[in-house]
PDB file of N, CA and C in Angstrom:
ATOM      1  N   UNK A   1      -8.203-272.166  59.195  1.00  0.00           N
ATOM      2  CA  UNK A   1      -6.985-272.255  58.453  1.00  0.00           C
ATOM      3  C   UNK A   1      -5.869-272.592  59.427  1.00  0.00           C
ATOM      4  N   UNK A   2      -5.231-272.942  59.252  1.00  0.00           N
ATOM      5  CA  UNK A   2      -3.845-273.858  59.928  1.00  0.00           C
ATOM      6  C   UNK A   2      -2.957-273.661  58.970  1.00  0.00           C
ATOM      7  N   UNK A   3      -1.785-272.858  59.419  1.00  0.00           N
ATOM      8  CA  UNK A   3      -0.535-272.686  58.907  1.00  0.00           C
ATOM      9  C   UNK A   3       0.489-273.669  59.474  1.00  0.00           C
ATOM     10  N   UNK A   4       0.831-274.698  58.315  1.00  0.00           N
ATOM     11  CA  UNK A   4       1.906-276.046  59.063  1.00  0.00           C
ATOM     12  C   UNK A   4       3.007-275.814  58.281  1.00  0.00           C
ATOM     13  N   UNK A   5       3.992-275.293  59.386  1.00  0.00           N
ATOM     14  CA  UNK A   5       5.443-274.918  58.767  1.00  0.00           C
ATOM     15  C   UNK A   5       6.668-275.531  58.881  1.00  0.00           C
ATOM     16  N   UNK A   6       6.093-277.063  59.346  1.00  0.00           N
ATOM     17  CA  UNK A   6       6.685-278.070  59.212  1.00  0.00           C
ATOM     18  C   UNK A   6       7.161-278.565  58.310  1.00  0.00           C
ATOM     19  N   UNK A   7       5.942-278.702  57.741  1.00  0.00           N
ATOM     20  CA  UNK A   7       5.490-279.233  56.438  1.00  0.00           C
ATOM     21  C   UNK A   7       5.630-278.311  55.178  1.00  0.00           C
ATOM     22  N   UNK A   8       5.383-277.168  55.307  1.00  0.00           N
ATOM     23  CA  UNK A   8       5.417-275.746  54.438  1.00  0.00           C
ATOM     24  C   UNK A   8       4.075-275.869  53.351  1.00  0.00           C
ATOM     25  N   UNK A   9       3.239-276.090  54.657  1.00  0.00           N
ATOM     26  CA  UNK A   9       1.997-275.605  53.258  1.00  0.00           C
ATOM     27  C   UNK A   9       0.799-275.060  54.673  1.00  0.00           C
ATOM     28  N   UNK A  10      -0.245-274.938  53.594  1.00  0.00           N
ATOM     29  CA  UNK A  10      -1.835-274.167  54.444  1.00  0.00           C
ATOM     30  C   UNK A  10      -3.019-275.382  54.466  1.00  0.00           C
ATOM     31  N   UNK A  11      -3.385-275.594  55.676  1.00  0.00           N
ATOM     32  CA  UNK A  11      -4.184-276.279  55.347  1.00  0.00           C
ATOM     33  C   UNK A  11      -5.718-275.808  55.634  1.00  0.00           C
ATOM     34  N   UNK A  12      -6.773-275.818  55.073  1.00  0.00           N
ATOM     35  CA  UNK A  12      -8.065-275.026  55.428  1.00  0.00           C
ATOM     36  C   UNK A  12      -9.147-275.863  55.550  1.00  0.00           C
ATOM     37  N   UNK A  13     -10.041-275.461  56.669  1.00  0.00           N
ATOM     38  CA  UNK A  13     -10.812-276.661  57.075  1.00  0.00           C
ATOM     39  C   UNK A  13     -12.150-275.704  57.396  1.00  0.00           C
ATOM     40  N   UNK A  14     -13.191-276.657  56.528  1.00  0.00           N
ATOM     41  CA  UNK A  14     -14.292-275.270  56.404  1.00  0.00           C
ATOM     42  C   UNK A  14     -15.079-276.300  56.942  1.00  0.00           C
ATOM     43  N   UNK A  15     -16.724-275.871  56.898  1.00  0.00           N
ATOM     44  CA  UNK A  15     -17.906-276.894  57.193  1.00  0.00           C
ATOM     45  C   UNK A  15     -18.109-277.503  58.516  1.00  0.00           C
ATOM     46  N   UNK A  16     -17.446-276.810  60.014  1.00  0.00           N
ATOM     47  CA  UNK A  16     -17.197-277.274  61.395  1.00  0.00           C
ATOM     48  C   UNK A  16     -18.917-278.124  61.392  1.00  0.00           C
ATOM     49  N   UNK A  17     -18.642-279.571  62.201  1.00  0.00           N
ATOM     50  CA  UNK A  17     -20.015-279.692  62.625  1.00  0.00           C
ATOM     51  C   UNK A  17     -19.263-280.856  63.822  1.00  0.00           C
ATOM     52  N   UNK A  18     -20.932-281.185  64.580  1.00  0.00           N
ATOM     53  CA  UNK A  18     -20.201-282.447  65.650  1.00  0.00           C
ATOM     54  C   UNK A  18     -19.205-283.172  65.257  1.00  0.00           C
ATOM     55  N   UNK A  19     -18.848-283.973  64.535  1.00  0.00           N
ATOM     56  CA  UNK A  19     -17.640-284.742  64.159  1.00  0.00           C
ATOM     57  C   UNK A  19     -16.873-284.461  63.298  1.00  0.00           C
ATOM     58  N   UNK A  20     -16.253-283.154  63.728  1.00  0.00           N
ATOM     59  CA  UNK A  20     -14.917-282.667  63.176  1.00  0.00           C
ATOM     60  C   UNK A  20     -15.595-281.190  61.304  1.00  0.00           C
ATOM     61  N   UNK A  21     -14.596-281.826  60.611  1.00  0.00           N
ATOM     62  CA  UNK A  21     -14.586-280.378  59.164  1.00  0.00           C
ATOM     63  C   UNK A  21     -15.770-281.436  58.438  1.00  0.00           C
ATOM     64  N   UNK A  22     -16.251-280.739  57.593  1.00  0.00           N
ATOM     65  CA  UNK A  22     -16.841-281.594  56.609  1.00  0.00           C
ATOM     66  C   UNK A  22     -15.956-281.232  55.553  1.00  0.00           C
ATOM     67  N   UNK A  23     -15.254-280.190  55.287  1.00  0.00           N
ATOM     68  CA  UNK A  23     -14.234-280.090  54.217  1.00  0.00           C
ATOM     69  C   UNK A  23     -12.869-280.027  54.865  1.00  0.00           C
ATOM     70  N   UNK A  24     -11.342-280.766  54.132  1.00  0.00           N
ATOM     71  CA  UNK A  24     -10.223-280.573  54.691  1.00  0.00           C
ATOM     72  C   UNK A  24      -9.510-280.480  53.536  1.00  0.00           C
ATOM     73  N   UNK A  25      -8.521-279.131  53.230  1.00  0.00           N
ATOM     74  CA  UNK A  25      -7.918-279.296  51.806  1.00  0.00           C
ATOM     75  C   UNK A  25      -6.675-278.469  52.528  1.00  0.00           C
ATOM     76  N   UNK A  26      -5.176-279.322  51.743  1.00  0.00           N
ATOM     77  CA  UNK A  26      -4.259-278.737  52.033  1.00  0.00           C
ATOM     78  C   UNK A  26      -3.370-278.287  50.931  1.00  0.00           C
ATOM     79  N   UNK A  27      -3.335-276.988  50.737  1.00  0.00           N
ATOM     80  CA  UNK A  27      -2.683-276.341  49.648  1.00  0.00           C
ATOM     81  C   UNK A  27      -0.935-276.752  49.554  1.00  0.00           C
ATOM     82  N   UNK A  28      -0.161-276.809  48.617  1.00  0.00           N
ATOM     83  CA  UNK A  28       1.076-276.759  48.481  1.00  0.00           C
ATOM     84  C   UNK A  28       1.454-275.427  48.275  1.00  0.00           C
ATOM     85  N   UNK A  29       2.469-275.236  48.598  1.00  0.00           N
ATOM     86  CA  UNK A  29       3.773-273.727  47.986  1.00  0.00           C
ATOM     87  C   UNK A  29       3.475-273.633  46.852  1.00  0.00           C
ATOM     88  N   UNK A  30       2.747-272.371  46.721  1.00  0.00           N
ATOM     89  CA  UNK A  30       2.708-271.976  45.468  1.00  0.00           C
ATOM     90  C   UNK A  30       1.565-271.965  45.419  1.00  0.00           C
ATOM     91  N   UNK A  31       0.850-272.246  45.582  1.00  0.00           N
ATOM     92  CA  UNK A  31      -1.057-271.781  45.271  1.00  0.00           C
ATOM     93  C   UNK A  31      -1.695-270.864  45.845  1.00  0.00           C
ATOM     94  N   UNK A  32      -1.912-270.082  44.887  1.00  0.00           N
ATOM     95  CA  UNK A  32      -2.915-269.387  45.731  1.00  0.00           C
ATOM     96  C   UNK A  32      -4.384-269.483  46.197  1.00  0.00           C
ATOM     97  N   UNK A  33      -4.733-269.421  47.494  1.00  0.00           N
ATOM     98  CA  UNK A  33      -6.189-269.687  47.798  1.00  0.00           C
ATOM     99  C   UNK A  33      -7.025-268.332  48.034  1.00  0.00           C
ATOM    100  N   UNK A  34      -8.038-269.133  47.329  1.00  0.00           N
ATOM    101  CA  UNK A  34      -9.492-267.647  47.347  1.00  0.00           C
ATOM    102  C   UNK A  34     -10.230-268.426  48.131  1.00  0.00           C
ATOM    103  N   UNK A  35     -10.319-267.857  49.367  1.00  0.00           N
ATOM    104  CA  UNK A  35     -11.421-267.787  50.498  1.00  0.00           C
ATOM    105  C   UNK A  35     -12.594-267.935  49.494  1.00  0.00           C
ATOM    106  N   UNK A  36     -13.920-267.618  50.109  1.00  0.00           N
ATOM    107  CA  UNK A  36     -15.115-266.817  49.892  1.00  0.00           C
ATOM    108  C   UNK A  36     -15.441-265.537  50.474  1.00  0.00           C
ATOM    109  N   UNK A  37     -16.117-265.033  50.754  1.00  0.00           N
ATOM    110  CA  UNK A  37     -16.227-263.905  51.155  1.00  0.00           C
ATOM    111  C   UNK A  37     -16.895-264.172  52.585  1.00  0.00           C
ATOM    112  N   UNK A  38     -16.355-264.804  53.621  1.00  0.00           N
ATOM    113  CA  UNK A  38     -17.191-264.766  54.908  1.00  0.00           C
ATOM    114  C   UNK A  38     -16.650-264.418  55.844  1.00  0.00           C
ATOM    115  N   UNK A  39     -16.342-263.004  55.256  1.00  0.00           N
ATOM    116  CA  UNK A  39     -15.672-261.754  56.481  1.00  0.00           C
ATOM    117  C   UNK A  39     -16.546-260.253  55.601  1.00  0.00           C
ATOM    118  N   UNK A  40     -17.099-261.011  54.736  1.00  0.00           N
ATOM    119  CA  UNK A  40     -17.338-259.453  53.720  1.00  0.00           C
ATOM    120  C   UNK A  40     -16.660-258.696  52.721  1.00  0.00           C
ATOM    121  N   UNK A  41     -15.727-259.924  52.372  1.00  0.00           N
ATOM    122  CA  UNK A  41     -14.691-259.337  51.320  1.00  0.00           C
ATOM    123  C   UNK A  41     -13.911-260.750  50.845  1.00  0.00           C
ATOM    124  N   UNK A  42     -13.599-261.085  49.805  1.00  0.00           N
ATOM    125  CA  UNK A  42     -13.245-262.075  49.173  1.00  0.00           C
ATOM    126  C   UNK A  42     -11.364-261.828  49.770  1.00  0.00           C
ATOM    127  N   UNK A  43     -10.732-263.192  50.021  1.00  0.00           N
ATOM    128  CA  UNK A  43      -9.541-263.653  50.493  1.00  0.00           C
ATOM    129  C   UNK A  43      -9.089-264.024  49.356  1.00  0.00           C
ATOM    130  N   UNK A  44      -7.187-263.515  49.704  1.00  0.00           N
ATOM    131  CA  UNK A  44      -6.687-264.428  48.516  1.00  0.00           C
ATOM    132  C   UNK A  44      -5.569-264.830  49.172  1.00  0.00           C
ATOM    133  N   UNK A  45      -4.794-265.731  49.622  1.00  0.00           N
ATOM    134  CA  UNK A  45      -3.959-266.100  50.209  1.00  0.00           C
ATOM    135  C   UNK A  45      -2.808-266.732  49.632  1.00  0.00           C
ATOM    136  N   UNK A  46      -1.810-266.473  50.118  1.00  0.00           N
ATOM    137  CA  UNK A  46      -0.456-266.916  49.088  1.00  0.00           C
ATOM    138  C   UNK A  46       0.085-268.424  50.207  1.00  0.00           C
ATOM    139  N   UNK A  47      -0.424-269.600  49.411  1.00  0.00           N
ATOM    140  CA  UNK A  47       0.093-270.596  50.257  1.00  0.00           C
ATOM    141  C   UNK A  47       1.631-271.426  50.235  1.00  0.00           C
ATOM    142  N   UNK A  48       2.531-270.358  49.888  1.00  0.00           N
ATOM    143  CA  UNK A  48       4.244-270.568  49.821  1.00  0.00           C
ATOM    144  C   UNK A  48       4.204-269.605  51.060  1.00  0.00           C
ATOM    145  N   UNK A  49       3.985-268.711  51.122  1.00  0.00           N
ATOM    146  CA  UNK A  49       4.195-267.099  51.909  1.00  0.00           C
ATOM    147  C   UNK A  49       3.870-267.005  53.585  1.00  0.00           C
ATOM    148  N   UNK A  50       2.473-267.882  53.495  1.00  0.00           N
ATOM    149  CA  UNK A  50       1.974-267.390  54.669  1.00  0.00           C
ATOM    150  C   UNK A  50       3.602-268.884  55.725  1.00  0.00           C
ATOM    151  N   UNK A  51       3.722-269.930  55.278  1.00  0.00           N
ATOM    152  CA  UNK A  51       4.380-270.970  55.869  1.00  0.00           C
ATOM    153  C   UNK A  51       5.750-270.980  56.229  1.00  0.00           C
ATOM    154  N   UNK A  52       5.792-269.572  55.467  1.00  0.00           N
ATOM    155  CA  UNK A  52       7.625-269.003  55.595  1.00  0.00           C
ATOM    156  C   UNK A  52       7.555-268.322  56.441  1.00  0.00           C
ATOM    157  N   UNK A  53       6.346-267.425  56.756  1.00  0.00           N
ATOM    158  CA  UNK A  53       6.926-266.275  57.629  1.00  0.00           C
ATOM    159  C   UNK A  53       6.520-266.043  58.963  1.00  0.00           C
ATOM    160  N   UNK A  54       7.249-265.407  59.383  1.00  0.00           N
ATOM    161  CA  UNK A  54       8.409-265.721  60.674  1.00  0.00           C
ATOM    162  C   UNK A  54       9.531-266.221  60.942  1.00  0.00           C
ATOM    163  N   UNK A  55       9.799-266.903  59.933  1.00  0.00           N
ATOM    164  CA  UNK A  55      11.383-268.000  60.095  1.00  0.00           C
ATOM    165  C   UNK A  55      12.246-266.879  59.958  1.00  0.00           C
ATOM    166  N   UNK A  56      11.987-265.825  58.918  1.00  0.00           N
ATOM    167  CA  UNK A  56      13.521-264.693  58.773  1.00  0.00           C
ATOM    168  C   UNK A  56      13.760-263.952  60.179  1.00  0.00           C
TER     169      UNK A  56
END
């Protein structure tokens, strides 16, 4: 996951292999993203939230 707060969104990059992600998806402000569970517990991520903070 890559937080670009440039830009103000999340971008998540799953599927690592020799030549780079096999998946690349970049959420806008305002969506929320559901992981999967590959920590052992299902993610839900606020993709307005995580790109703001620190700026205050």
């Amino acid at each position: 996951m890559i937080i670009d707060r440039k830009h103000s969104r999340m971008q998540v990059r799953t599927d690592p292999g020799e030549n780079g992600y096999g998946s690349h998806r970049a959420h806008a402000p305002g969506e929320q993203v559901t992981h999967p569970a590959l920590l052992g517990a299902e993610v839900r991520l606020d993709a307005e939230a995580l790109p703001r903070a620190g700026r205050d």
